[in-house]
C-alpha atoms as a PDB file:
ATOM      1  CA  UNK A   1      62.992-108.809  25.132  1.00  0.00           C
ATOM      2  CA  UNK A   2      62.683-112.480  26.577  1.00  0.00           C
ATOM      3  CA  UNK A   3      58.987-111.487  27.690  1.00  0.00           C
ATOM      4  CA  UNK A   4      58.562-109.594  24.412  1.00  0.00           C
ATOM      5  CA  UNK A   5      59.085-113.564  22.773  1.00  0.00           C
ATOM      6  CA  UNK A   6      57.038-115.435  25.266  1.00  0.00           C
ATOM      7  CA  UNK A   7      54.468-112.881  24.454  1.00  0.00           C
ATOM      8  CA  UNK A   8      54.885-113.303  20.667  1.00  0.00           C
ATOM      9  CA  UNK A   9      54.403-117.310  20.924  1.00  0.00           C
ATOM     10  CA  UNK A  10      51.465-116.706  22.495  1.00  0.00           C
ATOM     11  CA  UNK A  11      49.991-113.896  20.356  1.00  0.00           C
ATOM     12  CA  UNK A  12      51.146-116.212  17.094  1.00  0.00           C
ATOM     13  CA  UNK A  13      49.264-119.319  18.627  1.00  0.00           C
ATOM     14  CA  UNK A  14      46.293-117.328  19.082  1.00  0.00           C
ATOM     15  CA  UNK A  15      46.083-116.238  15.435  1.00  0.00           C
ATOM     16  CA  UNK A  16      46.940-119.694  14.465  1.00  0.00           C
ATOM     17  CA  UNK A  17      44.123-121.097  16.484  1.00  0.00           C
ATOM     18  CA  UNK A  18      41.636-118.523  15.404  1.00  0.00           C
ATOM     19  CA  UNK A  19      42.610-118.554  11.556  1.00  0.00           C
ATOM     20  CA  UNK A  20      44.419-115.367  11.344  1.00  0.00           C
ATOM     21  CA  UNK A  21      47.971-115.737  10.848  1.00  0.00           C
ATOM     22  CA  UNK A  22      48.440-115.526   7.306  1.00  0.00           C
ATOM     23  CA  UNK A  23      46.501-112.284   7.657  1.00  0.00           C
ATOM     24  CA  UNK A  24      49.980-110.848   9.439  1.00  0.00           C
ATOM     25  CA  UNK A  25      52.115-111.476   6.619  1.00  0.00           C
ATOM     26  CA  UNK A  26      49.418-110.722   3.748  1.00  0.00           C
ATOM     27  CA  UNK A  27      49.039-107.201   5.118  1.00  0.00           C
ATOM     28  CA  UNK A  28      52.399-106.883   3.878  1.00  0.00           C
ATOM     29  CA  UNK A  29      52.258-108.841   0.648  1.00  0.00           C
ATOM     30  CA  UNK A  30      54.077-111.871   1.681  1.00  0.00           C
ATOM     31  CA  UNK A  31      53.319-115.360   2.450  1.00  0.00           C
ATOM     32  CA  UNK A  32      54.416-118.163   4.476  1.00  0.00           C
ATOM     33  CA  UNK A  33      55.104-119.732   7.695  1.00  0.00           C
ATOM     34  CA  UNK A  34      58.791-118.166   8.224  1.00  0.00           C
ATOM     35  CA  UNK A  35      57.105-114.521   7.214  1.00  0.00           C
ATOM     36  CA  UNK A  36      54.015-114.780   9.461  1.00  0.00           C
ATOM     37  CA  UNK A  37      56.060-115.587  12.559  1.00  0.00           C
ATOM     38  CA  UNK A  38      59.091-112.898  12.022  1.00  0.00           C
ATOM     39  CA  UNK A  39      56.300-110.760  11.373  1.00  0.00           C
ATOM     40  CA  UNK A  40      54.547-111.527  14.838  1.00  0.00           C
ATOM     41  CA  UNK A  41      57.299-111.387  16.418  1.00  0.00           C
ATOM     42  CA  UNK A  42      58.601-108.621  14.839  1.00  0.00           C
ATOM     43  CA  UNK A  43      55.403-107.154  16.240  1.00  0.00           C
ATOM     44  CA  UNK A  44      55.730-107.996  19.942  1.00  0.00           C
ATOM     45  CA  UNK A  45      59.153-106.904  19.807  1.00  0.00           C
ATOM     46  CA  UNK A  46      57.723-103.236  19.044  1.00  0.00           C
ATOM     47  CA  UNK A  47      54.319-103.167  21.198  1.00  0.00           C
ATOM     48  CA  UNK A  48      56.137-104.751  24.562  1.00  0.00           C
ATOM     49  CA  UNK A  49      58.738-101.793  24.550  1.00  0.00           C
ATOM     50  CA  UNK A  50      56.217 -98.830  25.269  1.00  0.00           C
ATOM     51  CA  UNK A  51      54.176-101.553  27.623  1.00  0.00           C
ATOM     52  CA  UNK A  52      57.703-101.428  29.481  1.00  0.00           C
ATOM     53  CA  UNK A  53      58.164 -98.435  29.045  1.00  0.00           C
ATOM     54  CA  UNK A  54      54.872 -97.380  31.126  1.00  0.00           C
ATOM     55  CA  UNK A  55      55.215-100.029  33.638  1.00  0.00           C
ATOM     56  CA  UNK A  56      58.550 -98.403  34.634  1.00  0.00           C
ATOM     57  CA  UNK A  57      57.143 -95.018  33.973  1.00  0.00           C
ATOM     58  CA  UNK A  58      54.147 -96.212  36.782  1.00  0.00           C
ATOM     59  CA  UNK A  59      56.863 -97.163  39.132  1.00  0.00           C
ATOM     60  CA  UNK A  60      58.436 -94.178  39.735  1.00  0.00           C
ATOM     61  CA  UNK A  61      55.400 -91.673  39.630  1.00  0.00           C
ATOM     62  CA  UNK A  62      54.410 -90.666  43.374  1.00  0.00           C
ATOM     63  CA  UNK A  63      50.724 -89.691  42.110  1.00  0.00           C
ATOM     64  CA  UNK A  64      50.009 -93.344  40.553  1.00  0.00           C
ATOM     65  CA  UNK A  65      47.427 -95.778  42.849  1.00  0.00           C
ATOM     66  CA  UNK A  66      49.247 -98.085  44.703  1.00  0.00           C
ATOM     67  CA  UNK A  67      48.229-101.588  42.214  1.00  0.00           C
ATOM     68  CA  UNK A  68      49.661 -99.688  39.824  1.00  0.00           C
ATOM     69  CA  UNK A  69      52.745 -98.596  40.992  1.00  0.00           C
ATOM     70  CA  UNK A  70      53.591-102.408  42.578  1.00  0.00           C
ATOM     71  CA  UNK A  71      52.880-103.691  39.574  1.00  0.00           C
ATOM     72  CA  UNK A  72      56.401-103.789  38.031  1.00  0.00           C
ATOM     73  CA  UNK A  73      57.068-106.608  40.557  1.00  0.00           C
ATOM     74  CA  UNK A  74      53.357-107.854  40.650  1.00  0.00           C
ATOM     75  CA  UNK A  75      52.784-110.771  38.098  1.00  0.00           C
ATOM     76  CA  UNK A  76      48.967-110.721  38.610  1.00  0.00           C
ATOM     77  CA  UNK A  77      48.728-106.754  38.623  1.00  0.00           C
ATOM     78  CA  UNK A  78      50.903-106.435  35.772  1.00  0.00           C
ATOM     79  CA  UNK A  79      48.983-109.202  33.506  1.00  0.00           C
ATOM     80  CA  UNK A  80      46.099-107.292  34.506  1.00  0.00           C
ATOM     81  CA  UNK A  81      47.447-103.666  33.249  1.00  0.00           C
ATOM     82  CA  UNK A  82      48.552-105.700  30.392  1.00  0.00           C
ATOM     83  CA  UNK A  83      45.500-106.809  29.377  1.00  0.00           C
ATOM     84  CA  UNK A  84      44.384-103.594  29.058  1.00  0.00           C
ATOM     85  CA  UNK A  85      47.317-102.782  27.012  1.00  0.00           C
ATOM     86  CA  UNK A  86      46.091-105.484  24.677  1.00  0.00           C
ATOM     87  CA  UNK A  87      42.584-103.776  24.530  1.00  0.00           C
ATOM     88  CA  UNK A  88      44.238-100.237  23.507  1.00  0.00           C
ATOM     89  CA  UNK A  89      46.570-101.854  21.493  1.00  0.00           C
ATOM     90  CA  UNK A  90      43.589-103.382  19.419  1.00  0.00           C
ATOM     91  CA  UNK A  91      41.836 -99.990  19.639  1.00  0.00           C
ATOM     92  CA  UNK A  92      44.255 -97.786  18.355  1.00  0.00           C
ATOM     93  CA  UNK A  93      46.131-100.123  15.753  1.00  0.00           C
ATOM     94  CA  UNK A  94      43.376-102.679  14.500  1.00  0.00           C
ATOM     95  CA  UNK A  95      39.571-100.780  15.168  1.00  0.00           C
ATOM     96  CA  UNK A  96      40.844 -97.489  13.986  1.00  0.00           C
ATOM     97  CA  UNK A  97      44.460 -97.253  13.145  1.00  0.00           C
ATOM     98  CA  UNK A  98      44.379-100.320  10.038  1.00  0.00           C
ATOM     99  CA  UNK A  99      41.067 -98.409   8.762  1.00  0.00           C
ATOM    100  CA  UNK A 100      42.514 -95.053   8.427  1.00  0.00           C
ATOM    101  CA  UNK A 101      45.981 -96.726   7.148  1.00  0.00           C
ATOM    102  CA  UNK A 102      44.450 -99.183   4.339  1.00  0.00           C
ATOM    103  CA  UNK A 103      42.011 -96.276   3.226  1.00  0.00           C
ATOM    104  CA  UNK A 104      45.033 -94.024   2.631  1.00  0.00           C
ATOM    105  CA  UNK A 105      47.233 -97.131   0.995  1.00  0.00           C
ATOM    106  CA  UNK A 106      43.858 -98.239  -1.021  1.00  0.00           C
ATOM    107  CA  UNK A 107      41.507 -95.283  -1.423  1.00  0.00           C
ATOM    108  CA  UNK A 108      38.823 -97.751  -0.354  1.00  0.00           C
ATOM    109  CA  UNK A 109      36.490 -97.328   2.537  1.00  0.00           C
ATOM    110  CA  UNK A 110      36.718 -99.403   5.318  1.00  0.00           C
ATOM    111  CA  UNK A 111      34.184-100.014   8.013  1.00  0.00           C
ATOM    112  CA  UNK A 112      35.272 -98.101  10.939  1.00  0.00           C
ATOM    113  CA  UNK A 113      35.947 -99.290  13.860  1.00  0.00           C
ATOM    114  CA  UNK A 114      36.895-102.963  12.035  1.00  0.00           C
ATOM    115  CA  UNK A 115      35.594-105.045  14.627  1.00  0.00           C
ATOM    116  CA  UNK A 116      38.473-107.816  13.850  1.00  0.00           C
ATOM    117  CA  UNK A 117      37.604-110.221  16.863  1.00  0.00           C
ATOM    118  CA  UNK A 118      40.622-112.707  16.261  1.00  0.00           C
ATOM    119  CA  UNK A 119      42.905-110.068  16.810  1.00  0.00           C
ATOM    120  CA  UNK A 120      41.436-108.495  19.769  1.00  0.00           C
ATOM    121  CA  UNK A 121      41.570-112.049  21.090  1.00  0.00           C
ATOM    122  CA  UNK A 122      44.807-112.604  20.672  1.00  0.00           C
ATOM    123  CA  UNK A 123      46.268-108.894  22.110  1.00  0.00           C
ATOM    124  CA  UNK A 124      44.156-109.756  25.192  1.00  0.00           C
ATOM    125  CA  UNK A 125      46.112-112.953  25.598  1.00  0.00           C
ATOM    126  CA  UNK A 126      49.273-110.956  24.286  1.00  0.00           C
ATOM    127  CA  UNK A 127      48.974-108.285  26.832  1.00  0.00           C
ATOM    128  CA  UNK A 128      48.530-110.525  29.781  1.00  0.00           C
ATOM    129  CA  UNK A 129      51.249-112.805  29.017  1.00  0.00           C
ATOM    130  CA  UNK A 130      53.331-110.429  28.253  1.00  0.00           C
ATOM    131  CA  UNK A 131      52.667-108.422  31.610  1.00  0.00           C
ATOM    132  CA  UNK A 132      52.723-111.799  33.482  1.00  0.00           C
ATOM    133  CA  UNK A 133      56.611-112.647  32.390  1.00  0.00           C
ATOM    134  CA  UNK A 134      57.724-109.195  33.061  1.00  0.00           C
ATOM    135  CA  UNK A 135      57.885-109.198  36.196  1.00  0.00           C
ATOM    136  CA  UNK A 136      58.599-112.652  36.619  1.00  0.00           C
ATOM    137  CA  UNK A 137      61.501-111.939  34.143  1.00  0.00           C
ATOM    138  CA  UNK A 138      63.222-108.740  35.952  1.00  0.00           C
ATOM    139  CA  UNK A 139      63.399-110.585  39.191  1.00  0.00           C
ATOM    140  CA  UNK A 140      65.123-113.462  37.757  1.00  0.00           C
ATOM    141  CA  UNK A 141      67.737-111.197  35.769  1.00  0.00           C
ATOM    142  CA  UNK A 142      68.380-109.011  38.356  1.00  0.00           C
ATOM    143  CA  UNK A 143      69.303-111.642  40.755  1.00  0.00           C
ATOM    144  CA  UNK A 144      71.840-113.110  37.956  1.00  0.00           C
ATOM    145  CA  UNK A 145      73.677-109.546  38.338  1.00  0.00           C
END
């Protein structure tokens, strides 16, 4: 969750900086500083839990390359698998997934893949950050218990 937030700061500052925050909150009809950023964050929130949930999945699997299995305690490896999170992420939810979605919501055509480059640069930067404090994050909480 903590890495999920540090992840989300970044992500939001990369929108900001690019000029695509208030495109988060009107997606959804709303506007405003307070709505853009509990929307981002609301976002990280949901795309870091699979991203844990297939670092741990790596870990345990005997058939997985050894960079990827280490990578759960790995800062570098880990920001690396999670920049390559970022670029599925941006893939599957902003190339194809927003086309598909706002041409059922609409019944207008969008370009397909929507080459949105704003957001690709920011799940880059969200991926890696987030895969950077993971680790980083697990070892510090599990030597609090």
């Amino acid at each position: 969750m903590t890495a999920a937030l540090i992840a989300g700061v970044a992500l939001g500052g990369v929108l900001h900086v690019t000029g695509n925050l208030r495109t988060v909150a009107a997606i959804y009809g709303l506007e405003g500083v307070v709505n853009e950023w509990t929307l981002v964050f609301g976002h990280s929130v949901l795309a870091t839990g699979p991203f844990v949930a297939l670092v741990n999945r790596l870990r345990r699997e005997r058939r997985v390359p050894r960079p990827l299995a280490e990578s759960y305690r790995n800062p570098f490896l880990c920001a690396c698998l999670g920049t390559a999170y970022g670029v599925v992420l941006w893939v599957a939810v902003i190339a194809y997934g927003a086309p598909f979605a706002f041409g059922l919501v609409t019944a207008n055509a969008s370009p397909v893949p929507y080459r949105h480059w704003g957001a690709f640069y920011a799940l880059l930067v969200f991926g890696a950050v987030c895969g950077a404090w993971s680790p980083l994050l697990r070892e510090f909480f599990e030597d609090r218990q």
